[in-house]
PDB file of N, CA and C in Angstrom:
ATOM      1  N   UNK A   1      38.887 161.163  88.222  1.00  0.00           N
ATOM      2  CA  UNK A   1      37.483 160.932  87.968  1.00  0.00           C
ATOM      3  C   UNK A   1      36.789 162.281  87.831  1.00  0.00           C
ATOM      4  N   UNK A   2      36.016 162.578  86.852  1.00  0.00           N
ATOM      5  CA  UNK A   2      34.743 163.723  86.132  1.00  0.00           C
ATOM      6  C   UNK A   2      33.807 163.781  87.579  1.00  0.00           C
ATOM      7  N   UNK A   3      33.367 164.777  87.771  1.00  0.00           N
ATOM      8  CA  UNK A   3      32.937 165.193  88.480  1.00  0.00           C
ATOM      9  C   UNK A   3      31.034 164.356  88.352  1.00  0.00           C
ATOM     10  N   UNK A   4      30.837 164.674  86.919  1.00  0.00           N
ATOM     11  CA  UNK A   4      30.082 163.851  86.356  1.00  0.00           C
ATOM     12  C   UNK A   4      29.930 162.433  86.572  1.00  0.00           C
ATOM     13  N   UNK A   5      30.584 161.876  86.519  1.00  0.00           N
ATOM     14  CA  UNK A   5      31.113 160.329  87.055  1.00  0.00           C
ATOM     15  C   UNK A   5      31.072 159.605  88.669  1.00  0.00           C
ATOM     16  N   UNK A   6      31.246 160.919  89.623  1.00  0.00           N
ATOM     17  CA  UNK A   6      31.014 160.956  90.507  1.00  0.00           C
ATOM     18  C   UNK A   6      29.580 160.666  90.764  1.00  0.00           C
ATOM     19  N   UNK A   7      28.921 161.574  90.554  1.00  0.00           N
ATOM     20  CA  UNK A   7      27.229 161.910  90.740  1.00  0.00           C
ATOM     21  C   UNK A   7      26.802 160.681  89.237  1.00  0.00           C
ATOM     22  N   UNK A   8      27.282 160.015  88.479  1.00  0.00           N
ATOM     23  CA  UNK A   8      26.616 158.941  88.191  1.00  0.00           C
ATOM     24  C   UNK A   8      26.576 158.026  88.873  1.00  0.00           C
ATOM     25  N   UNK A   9      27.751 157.747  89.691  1.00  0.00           N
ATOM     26  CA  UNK A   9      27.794 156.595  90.669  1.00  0.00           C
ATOM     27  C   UNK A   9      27.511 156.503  91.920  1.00  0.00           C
ATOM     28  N   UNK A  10      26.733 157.896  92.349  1.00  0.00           N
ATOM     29  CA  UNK A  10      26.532 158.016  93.283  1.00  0.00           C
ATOM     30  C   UNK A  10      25.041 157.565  93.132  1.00  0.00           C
ATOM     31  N   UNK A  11      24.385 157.696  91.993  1.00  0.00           N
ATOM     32  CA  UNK A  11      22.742 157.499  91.879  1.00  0.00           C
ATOM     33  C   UNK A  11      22.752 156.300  91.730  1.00  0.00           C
ATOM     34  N   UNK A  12      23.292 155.279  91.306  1.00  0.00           N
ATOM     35  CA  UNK A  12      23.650 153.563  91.399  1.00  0.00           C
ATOM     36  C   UNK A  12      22.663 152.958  92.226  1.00  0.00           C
ATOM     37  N   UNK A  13      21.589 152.227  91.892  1.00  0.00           N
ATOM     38  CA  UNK A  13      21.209 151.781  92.992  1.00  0.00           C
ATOM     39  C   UNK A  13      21.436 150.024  93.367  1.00  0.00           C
ATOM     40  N   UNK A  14      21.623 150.104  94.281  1.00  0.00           N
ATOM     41  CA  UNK A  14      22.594 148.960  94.496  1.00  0.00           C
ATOM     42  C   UNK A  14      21.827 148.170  95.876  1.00  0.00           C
ATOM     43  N   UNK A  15      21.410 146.858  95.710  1.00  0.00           N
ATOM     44  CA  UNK A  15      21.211 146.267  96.778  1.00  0.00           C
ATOM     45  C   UNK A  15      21.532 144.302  96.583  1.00  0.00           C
ATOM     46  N   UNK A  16      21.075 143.847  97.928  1.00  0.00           N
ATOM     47  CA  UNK A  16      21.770 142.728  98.094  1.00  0.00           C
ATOM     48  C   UNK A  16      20.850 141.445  98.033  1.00  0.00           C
ATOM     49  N   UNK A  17      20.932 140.585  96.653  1.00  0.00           N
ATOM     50  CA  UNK A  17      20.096 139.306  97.170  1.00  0.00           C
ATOM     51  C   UNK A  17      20.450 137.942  97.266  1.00  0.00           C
ATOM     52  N   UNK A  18      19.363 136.965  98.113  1.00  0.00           N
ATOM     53  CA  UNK A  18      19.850 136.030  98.112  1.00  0.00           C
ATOM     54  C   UNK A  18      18.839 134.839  97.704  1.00  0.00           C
ATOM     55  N   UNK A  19      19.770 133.681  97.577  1.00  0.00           N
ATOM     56  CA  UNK A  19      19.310 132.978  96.830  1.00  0.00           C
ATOM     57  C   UNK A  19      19.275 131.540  97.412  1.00  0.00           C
ATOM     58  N   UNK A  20      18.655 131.148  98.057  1.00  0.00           N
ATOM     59  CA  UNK A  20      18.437 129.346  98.793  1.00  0.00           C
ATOM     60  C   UNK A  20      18.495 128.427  97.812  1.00  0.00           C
ATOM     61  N   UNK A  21      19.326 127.354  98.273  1.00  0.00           N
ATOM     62  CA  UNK A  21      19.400 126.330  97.811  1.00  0.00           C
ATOM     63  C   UNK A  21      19.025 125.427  98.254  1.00  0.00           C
ATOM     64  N   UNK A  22      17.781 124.930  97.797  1.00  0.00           N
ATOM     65  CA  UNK A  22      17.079 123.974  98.785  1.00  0.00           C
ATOM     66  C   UNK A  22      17.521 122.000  98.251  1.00  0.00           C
ATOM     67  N   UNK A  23      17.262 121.370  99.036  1.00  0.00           N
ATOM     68  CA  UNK A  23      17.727 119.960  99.063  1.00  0.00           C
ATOM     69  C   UNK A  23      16.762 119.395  97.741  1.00  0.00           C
ATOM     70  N   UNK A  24      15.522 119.955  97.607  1.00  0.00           N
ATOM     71  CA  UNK A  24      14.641 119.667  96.822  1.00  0.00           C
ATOM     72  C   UNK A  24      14.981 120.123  95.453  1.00  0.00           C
ATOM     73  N   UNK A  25      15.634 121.381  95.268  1.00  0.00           N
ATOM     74  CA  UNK A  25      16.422 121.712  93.832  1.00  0.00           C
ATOM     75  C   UNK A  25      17.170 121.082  93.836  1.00  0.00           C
ATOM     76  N   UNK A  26      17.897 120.001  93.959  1.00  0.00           N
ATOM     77  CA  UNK A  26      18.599 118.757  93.642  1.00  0.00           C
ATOM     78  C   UNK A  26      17.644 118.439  92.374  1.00  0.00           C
ATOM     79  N   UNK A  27      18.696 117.421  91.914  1.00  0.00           N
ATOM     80  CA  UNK A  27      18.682 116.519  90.854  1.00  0.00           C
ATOM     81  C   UNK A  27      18.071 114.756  91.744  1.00  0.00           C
ATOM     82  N   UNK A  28      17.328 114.155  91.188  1.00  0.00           N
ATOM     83  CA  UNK A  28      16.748 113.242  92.460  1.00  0.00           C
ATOM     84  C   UNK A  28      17.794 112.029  92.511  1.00  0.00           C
ATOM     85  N   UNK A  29      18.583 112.127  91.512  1.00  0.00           N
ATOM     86  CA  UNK A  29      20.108 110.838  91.861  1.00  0.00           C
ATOM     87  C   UNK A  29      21.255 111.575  92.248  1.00  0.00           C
ATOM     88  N   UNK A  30      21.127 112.866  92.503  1.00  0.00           N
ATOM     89  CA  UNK A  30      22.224 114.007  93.499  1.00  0.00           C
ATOM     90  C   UNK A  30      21.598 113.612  95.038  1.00  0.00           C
ATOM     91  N   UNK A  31      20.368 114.113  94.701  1.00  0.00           N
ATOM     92  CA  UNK A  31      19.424 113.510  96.259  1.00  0.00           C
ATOM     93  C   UNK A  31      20.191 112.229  96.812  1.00  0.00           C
ATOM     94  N   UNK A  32      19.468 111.787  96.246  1.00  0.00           N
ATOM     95  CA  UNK A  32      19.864 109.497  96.590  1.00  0.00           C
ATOM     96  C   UNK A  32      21.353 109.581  96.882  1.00  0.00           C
ATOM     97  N   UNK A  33      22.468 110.499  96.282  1.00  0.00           N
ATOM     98  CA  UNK A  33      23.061 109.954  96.302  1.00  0.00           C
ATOM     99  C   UNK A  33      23.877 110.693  97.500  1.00  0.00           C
ATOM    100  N   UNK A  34      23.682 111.677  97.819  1.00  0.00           N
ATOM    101  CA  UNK A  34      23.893 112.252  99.262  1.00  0.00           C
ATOM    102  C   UNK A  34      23.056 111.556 100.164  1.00  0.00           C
ATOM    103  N   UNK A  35      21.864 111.402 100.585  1.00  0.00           N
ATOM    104  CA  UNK A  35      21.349 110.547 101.556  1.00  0.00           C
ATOM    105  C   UNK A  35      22.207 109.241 102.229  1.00  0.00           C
ATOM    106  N   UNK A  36      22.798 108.414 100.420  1.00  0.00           N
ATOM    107  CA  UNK A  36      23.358 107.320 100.879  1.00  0.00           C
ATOM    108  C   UNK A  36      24.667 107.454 101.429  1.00  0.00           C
ATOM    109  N   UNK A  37      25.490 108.560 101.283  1.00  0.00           N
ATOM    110  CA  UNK A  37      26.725 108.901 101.413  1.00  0.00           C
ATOM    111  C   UNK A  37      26.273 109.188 102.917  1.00  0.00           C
ATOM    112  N   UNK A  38      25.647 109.809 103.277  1.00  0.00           N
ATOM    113  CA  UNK A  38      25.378 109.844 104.829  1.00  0.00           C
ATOM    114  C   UNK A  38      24.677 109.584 105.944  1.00  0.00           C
ATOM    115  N   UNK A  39      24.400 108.465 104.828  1.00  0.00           N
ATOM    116  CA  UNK A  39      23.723 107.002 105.803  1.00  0.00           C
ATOM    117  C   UNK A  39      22.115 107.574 106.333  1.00  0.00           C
ATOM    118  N   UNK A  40      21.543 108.505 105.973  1.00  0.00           N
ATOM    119  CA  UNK A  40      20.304 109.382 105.834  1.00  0.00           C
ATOM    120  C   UNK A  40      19.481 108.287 105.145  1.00  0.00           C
ATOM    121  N   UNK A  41      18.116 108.301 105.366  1.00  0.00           N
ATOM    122  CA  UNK A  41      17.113 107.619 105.087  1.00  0.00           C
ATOM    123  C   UNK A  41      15.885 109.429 104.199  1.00  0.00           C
ATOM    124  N   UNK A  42      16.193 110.284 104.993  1.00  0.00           N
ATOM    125  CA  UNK A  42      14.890 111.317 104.637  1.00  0.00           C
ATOM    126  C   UNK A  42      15.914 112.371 104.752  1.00  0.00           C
ATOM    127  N   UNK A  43      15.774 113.631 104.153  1.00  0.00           N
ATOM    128  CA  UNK A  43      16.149 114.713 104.189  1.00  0.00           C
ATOM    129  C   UNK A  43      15.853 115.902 105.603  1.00  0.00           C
ATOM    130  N   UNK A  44      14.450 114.904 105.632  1.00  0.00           N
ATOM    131  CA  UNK A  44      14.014 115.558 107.001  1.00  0.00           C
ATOM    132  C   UNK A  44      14.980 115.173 107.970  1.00  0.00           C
ATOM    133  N   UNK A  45      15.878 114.205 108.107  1.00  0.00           N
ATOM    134  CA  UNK A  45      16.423 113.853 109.442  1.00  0.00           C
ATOM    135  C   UNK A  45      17.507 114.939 109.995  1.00  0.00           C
ATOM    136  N   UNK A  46      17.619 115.887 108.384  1.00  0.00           N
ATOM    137  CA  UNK A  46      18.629 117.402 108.498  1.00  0.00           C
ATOM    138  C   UNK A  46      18.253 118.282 108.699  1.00  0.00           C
ATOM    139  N   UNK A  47      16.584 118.084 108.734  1.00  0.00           N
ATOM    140  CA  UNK A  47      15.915 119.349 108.343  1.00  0.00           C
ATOM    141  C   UNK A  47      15.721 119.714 107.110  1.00  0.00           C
ATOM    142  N   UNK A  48      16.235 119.231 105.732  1.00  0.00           N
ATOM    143  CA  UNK A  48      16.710 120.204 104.954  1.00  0.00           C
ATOM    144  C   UNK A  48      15.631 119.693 103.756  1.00  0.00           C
ATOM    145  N   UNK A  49      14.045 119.370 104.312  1.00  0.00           N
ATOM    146  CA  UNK A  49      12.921 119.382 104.054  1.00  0.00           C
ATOM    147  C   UNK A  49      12.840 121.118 104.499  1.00  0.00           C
ATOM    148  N   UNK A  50      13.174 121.896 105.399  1.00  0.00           N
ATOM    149  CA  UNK A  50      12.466 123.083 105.352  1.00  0.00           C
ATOM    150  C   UNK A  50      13.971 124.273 105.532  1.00  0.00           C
ATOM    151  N   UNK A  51      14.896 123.629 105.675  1.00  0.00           N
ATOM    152  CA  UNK A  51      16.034 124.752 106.178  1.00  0.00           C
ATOM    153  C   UNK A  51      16.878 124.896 104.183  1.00  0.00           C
ATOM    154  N   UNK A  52      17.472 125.587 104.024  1.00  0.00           N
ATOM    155  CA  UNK A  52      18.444 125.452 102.859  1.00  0.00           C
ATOM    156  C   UNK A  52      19.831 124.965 103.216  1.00  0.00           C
ATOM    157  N   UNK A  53      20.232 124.175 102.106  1.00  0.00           N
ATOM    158  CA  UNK A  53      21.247 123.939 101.739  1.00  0.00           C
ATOM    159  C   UNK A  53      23.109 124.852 102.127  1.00  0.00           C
ATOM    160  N   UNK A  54      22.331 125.946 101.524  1.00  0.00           N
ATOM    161  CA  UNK A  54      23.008 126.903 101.599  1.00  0.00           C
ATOM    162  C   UNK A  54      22.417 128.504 100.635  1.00  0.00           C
ATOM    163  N   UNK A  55      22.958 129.399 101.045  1.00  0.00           N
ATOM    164  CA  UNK A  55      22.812 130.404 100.546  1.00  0.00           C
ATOM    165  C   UNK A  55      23.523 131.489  99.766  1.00  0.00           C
ATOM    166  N   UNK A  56      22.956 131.587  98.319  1.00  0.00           N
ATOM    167  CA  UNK A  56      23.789 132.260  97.905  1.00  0.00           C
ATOM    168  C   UNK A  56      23.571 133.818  97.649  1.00  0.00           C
ATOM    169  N   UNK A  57      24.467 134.741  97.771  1.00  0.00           N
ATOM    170  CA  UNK A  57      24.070 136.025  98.325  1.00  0.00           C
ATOM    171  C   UNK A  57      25.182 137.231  97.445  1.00  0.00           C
ATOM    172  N   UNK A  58      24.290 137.730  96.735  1.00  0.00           N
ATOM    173  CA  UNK A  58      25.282 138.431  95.756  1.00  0.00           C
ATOM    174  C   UNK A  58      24.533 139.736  95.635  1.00  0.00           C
ATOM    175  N   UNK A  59      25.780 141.031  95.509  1.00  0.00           N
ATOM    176  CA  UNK A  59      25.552 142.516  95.483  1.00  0.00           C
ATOM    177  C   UNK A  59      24.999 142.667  93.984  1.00  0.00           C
ATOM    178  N   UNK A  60      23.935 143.040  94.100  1.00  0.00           N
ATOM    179  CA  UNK A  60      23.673 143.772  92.347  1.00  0.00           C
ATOM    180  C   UNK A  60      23.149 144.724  92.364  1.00  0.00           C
ATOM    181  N   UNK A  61      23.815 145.368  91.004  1.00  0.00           N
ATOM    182  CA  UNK A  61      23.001 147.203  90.577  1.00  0.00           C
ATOM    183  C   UNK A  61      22.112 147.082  89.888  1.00  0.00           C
ATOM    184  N   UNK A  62      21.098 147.309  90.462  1.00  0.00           N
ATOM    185  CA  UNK A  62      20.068 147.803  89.492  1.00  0.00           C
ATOM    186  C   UNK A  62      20.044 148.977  88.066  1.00  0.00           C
ATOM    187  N   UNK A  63      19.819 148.003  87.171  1.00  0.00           N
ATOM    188  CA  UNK A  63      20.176 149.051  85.836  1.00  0.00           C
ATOM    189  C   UNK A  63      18.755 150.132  85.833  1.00  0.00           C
ATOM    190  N   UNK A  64      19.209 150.983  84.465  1.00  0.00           N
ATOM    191  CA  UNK A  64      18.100 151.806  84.625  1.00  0.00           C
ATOM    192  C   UNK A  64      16.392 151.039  84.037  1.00  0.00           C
ATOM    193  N   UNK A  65      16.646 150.187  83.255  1.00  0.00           N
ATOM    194  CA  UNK A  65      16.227 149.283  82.585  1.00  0.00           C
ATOM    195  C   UNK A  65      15.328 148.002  83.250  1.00  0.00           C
ATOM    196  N   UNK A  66      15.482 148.062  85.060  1.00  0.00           N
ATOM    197  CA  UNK A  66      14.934 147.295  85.615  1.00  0.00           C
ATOM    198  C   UNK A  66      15.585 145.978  85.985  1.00  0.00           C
ATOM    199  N   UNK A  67      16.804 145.803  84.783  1.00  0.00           N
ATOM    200  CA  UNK A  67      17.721 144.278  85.021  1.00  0.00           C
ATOM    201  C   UNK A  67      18.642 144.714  86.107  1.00  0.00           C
ATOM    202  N   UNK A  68      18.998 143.492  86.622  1.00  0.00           N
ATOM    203  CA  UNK A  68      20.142 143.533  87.425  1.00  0.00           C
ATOM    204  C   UNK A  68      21.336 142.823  87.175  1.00  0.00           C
ATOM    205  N   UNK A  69      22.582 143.584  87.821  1.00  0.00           N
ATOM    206  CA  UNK A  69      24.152 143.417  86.728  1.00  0.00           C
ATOM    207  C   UNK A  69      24.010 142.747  88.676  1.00  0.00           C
ATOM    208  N   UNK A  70      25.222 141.490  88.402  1.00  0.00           N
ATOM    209  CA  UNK A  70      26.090 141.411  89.709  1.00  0.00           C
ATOM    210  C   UNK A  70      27.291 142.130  89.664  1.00  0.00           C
ATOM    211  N   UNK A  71      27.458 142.804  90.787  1.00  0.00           N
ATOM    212  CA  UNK A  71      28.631 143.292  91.307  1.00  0.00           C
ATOM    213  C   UNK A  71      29.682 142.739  91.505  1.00  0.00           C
ATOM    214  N   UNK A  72      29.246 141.541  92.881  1.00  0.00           N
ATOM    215  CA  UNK A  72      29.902 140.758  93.438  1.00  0.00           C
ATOM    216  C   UNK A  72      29.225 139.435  94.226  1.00  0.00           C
ATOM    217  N   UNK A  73      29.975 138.290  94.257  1.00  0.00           N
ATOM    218  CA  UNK A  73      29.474 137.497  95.097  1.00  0.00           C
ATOM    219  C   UNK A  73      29.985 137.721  96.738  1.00  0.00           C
ATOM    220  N   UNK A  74      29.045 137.785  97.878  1.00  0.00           N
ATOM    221  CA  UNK A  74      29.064 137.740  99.115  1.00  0.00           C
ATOM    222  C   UNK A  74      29.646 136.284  99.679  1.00  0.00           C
ATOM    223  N   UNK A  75      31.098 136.438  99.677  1.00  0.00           N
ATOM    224  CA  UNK A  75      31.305 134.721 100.706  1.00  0.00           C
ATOM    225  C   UNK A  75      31.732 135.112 101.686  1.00  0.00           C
ATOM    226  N   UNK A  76      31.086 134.309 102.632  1.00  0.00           N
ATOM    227  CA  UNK A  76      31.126 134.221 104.472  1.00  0.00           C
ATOM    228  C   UNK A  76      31.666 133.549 104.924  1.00  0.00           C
TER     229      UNK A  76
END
């Protein structure tokens, strides 16, 4: 590796975001149809009126340009 190459990748700026998946970004017959699968009447009875689903959490570089490239996805 160029010495050059070095000190480009060293200025990289690189940070980490994430992304909630809430019960409400469902599809509303994805909804219905998890509720009924688990005998659920409200979403609230999971919480998942205010908690997420799950979270998705991925490394990206910030280009010089303001866009962001993913790196990688974060699984836990």
């Amino acid at each position: 590796m160029l010495i050059g190459d070095k000190m480009a990748k060293a200025k990289k700026r690189i940070e980490t975001i994430s992304i909630d998946i809430m019960f409400s970004d469902l599809k509303e017959d994805v909804q219905k149809y998890i509720l009924e699968q688990l005998g659920l009447k409200s979403p609230a009875e999971m919480n998942w009126d205010v908690v997420p689903l799950d979270t998705l959490e991925f490394e990206v570089e910030i280009l010089e340009n303001g866009k962001k490239r993913i790196i990688e996805k974060i699984v836990e």
